[in-house]
C-alpha atoms as a PDB file:
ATOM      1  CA  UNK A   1      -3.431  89.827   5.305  1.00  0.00           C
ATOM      2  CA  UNK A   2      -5.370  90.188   2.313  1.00  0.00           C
ATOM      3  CA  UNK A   3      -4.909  86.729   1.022  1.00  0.00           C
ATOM      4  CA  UNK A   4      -5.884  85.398   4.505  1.00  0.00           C
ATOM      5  CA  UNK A   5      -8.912  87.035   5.554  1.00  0.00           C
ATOM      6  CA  UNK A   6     -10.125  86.017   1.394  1.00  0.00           C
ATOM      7  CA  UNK A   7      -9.407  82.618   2.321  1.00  0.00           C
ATOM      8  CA  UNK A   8     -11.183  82.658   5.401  1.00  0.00           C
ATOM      9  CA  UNK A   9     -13.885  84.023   3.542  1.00  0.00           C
ATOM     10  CA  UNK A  10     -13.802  81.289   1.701  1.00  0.00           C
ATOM     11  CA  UNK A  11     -14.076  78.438   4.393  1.00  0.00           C
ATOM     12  CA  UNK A  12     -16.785  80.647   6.118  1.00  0.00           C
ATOM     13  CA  UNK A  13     -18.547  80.413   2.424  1.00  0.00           C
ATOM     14  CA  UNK A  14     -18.012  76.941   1.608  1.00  0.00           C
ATOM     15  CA  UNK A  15     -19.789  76.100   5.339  1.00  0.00           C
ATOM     16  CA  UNK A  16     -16.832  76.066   7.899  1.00  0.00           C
ATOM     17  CA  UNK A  17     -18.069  76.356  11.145  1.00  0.00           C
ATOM     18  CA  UNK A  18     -16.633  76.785  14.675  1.00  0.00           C
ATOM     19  CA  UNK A  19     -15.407  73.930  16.310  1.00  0.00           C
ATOM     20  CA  UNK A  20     -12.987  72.337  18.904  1.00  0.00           C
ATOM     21  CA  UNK A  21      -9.315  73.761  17.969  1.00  0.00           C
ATOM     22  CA  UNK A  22      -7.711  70.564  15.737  1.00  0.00           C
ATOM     23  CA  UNK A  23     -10.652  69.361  15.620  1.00  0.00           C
ATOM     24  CA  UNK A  24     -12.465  68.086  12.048  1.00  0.00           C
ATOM     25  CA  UNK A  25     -13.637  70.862   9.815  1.00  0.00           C
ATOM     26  CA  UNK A  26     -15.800  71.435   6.697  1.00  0.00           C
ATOM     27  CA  UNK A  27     -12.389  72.850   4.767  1.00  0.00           C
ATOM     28  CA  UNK A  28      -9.175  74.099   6.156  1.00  0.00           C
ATOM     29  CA  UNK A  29      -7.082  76.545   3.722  1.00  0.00           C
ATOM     30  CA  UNK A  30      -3.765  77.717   5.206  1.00  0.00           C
ATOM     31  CA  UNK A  31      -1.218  79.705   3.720  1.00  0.00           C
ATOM     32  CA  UNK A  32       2.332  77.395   3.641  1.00  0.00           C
ATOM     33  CA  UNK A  33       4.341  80.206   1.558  1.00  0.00           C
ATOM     34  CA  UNK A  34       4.076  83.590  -0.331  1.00  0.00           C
ATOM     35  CA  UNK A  35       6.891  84.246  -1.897  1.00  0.00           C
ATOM     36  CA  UNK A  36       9.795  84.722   0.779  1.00  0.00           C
ATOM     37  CA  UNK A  37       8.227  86.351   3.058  1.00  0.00           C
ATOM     38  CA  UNK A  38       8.802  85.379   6.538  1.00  0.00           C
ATOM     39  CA  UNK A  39       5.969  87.560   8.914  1.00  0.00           C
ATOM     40  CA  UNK A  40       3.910  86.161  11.960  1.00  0.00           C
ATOM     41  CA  UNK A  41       1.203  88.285  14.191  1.00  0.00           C
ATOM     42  CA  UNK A  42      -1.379  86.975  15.983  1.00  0.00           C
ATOM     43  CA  UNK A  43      -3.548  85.484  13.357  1.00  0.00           C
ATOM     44  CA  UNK A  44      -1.090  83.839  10.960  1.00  0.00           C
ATOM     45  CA  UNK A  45       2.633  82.973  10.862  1.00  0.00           C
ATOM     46  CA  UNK A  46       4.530  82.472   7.185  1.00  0.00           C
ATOM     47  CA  UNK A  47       5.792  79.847   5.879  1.00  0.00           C
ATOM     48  CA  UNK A  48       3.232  78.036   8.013  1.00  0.00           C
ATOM     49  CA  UNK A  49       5.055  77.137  11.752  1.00  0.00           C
ATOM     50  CA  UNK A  50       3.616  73.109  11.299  1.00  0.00           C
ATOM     51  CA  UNK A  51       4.578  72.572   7.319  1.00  0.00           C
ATOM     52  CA  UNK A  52       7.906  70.836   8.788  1.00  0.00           C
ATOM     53  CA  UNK A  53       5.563  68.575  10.576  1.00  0.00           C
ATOM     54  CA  UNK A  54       3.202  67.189   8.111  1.00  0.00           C
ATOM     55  CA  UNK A  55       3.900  64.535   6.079  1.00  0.00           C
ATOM     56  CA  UNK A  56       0.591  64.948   4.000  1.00  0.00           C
ATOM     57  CA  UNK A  57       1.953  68.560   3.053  1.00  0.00           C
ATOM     58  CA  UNK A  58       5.554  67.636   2.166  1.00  0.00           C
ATOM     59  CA  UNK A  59       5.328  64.858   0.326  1.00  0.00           C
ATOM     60  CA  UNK A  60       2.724  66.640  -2.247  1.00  0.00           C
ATOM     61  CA  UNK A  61       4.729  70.033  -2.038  1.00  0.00           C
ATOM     62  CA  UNK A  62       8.150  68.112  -2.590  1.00  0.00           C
ATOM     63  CA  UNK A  63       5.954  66.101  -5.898  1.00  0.00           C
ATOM     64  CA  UNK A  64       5.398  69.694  -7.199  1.00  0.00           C
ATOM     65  CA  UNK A  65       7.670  71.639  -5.787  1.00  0.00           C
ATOM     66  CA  UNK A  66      10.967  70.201  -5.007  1.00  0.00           C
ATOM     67  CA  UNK A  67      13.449  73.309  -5.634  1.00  0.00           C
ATOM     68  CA  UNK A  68      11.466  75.665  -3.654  1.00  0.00           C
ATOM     69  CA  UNK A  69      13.275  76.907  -0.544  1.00  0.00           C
ATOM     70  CA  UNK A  70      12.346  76.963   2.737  1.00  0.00           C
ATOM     71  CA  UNK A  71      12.816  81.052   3.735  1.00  0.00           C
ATOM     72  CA  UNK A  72      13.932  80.351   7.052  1.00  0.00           C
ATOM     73  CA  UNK A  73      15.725  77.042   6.415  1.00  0.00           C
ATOM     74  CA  UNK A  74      17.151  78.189   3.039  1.00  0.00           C
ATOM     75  CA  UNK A  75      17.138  74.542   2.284  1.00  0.00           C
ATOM     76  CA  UNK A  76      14.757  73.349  -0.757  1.00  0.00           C
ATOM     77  CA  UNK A  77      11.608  71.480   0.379  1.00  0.00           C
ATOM     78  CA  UNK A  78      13.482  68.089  -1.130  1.00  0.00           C
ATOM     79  CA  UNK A  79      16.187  68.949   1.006  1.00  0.00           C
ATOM     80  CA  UNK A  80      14.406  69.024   3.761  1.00  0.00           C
ATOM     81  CA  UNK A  81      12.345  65.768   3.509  1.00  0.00           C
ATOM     82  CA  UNK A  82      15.681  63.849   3.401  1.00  0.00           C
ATOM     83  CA  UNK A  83      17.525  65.578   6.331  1.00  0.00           C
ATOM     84  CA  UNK A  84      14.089  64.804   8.460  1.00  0.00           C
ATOM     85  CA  UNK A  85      13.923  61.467   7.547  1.00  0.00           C
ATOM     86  CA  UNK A  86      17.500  60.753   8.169  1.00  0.00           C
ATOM     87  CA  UNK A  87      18.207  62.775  11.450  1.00  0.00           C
ATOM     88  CA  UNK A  88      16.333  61.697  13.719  1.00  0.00           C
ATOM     89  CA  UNK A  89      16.664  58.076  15.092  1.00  0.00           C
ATOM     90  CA  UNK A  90      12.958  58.277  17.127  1.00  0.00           C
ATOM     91  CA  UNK A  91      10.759  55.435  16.783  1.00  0.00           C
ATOM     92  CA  UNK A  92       7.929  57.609  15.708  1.00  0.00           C
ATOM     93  CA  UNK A  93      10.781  59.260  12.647  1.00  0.00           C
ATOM     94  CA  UNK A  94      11.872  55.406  11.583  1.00  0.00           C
ATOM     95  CA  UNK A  95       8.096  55.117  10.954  1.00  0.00           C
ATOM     96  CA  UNK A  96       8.214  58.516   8.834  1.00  0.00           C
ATOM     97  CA  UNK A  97      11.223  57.157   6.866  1.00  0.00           C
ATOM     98  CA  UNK A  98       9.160  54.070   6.141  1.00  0.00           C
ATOM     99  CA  UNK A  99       6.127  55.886   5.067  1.00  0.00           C
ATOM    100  CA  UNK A 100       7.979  58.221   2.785  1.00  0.00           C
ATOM    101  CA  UNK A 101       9.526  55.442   1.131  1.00  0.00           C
ATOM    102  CA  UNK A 102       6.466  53.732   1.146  1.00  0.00           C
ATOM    103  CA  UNK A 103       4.629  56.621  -1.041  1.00  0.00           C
ATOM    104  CA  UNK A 104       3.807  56.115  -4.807  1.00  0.00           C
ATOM    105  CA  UNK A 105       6.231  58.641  -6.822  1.00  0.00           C
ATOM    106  CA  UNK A 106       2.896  60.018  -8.387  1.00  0.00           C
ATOM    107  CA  UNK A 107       1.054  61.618  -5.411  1.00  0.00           C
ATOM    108  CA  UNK A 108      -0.502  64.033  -7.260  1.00  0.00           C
ATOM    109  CA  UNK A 109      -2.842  62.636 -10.124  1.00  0.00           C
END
């Protein structure tokens, strides 16, 4: 809790304001992992409940940090990219496949 309420600290700092929930903000820090640790309450769940969801956090994560594993999957984050872009045969997932394939191997510069 620590670690959160710092980094909200920090978006209240850097000149996040209240807005419209998923709506655009100034800066958004989230927690994705620490450690192992698996915990939710009402403020924060960890790893981060929409990580699985977000192609513009895997595909960095997996660029940096392929052989980390997922605490509730136990699956490493590579591992996980390639089961949810092959399990799934949903119009809006074939579009997913083609976009990961579609990034530059170099995400991160």
């Amino acid at each position: 809790m620590e670690l959160f309420k710092f980094l909200k600290l920090i978006e209240t700092q850097v000149g996040r304001t209240a807005t419209q929930k998923w709506g655009p903000r100034e800066i958004d820090l989230d927690i994705l992992f620490y450690n192992d640790i698996v915990f939710s309450d009402d403020e924060i769940t960890i790893p981060h409940k929409d990580l699985l969801n977000r192609d513009f956090v895997l595909v960095p994560l997996n660029e940096i940090a392929p052989d980390l594993i997922h605490p509730l999957m136990n699956k490493k984050i590579s591992e996980i990219i390639i089961f949810q872009t092959m399990s799934n045969d949903s119009f809006a997932q074939q579009k997913k496949t083609y976009i990961l394939r579609k990034i530059p191997h170099r995400v991160l510069i």
